[in-house]
N, C-alpha and C. Protein backbone atom coordinates (compact mmCIF):
# COMPACT_ATOMS: atom_id res chain seq x y z
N UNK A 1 0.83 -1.18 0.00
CA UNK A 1 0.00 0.00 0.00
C UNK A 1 0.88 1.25 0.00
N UNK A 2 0.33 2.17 -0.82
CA UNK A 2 1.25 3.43 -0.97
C UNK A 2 0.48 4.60 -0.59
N UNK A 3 0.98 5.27 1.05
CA UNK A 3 0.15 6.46 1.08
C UNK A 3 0.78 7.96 0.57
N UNK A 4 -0.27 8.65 -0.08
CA UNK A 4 -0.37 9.65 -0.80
C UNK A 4 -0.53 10.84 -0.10
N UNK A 5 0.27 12.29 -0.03
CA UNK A 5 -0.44 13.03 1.09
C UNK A 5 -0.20 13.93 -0.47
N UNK A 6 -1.40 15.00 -0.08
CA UNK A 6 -1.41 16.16 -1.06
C UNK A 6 -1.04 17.58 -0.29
N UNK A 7 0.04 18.36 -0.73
CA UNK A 7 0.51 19.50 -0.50
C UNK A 7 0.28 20.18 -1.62
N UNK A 8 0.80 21.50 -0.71
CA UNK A 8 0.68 22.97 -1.70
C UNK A 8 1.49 23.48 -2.46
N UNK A 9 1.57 23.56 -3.86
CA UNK A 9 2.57 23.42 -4.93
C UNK A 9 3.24 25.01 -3.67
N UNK A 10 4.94 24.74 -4.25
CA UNK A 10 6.02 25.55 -3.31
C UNK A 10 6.33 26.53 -4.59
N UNK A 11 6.73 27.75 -4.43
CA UNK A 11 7.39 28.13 -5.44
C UNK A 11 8.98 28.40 -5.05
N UNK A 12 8.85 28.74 -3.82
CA UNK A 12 10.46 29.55 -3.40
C UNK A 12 10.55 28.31 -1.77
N UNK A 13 9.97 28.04 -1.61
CA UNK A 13 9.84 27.28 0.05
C UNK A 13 9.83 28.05 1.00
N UNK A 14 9.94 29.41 0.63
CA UNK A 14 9.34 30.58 2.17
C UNK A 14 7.94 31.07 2.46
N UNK A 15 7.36 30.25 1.52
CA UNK A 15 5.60 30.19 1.59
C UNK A 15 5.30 30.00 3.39
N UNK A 16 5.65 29.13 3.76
CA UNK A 16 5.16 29.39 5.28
C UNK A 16 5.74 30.34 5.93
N UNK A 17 6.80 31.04 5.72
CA UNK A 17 7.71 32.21 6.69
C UNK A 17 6.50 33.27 6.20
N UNK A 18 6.18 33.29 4.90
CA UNK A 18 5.33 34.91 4.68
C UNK A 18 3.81 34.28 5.06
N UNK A 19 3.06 33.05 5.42
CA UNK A 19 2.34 32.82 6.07
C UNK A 19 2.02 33.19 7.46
N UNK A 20 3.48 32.79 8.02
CA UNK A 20 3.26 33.08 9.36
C UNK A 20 3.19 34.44 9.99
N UNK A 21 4.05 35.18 8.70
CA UNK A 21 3.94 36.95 8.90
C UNK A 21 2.68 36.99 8.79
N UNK A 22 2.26 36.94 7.72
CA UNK A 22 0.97 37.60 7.61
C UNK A 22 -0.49 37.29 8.94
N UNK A 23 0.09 36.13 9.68
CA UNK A 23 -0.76 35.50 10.74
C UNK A 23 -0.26 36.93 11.95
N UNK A 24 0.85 36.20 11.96
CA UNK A 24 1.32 37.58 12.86
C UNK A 24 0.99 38.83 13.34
N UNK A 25 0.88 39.63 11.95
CA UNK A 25 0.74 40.90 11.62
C UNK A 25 -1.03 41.24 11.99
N UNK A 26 -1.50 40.44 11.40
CA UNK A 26 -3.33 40.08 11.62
C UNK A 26 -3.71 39.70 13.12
N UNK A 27 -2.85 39.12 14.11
CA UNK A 27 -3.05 38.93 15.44
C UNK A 27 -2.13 40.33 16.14
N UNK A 28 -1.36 41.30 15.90
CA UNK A 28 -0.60 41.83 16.50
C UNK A 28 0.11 41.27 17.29
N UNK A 29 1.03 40.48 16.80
CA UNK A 29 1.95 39.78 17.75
C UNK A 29 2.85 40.02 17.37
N UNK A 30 4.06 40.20 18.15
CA UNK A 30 5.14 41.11 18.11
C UNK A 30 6.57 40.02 17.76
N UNK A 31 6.20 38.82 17.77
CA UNK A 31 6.98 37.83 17.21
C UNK A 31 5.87 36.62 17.04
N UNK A 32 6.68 35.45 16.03
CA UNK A 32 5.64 34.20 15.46
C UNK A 32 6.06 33.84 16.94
N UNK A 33 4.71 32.80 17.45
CA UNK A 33 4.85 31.42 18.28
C UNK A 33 5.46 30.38 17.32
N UNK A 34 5.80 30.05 16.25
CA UNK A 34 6.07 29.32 15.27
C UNK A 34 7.58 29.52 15.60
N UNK A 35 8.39 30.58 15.35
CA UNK A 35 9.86 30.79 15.37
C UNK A 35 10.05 31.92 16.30
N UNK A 36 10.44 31.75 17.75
CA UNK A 36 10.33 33.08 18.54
C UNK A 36 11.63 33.51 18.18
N UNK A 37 12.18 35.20 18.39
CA UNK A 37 13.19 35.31 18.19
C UNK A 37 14.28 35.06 18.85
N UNK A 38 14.21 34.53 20.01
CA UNK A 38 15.30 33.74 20.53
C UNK A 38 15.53 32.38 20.26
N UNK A 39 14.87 31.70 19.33
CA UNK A 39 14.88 30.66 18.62
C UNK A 39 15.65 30.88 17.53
N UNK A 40 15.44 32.33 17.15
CA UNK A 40 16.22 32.47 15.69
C UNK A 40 17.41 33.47 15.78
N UNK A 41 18.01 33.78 17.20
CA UNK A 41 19.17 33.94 17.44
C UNK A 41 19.89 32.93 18.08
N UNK A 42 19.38 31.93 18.64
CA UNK A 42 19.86 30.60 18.68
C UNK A 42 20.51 30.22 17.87
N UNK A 43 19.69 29.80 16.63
CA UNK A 43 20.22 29.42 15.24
C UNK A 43 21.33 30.27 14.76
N UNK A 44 21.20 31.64 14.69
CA UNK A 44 21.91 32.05 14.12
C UNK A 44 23.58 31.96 14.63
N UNK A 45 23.73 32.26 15.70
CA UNK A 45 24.35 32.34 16.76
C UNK A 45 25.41 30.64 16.35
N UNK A 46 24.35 29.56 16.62
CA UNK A 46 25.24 28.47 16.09
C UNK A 46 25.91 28.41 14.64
N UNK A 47 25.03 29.16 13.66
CA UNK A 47 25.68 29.31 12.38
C UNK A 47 26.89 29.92 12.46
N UNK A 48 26.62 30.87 12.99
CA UNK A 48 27.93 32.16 13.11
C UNK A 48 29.23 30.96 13.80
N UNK A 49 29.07 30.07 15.15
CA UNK A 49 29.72 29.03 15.18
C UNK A 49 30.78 28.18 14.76
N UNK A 50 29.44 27.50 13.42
CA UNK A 50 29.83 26.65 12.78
C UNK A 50 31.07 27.52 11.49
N UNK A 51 30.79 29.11 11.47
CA UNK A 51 31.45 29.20 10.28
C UNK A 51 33.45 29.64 11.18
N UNK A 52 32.97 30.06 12.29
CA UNK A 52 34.19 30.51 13.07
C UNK A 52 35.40 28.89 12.59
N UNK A 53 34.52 27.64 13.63
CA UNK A 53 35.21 26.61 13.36
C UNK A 53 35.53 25.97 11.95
N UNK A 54 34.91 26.56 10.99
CA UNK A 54 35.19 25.84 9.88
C UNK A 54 35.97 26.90 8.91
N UNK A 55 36.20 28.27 9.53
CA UNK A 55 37.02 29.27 8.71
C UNK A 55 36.22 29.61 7.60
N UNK A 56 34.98 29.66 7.71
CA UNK A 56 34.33 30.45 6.42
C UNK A 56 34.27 31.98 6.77
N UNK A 57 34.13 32.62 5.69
CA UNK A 57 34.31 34.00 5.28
C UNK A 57 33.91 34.44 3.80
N UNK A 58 32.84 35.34 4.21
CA UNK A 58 32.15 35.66 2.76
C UNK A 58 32.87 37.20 2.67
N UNK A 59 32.70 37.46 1.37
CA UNK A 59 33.27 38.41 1.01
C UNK A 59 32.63 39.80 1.39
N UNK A 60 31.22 40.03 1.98
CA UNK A 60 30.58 40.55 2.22
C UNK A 60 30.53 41.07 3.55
N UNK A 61 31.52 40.06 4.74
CA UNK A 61 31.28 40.05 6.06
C UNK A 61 32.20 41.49 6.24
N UNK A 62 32.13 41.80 7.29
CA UNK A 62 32.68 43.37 7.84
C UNK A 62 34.06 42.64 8.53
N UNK A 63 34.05 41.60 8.90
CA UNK A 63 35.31 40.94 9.81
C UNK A 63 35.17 39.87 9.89
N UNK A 64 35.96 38.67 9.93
CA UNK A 64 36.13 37.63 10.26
C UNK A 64 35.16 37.59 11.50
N UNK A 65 34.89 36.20 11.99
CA UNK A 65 34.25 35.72 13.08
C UNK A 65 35.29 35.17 13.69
């Protein structure tokens, strides 16, 4: 047996990030319950991390990490 689920054609895959704004914005809430922003300085924070230990550097950055 093969189960089938039906989704919502994607165009870019940030369809739910401008979803959740727009939920947001319509409740006045000052951040998503979906991604709080200490969730997404978390993340970032480990990115910034991962690039220290691995010596990445974009050409764009103001300084090394």
């Amino acid at each position: 047996m093969v189960a089938r689920y039906q989704s919502p054609p994607q165009i870019t895959g940030y369809e739910y990030q401008v979803y959740a704004s727009m939920e947001a914005l319509r409740n006045g809430w000052m951040e998503s319950p979906y991604m709080p922003h200490a969730e997404t300085i978390r993340i970032m924070q480990l990115m910034n991390d991962l690039r220290k230990e691995w010596v990445v550097h974009y050409p764009f950055d103001d300084q090394p990490l």
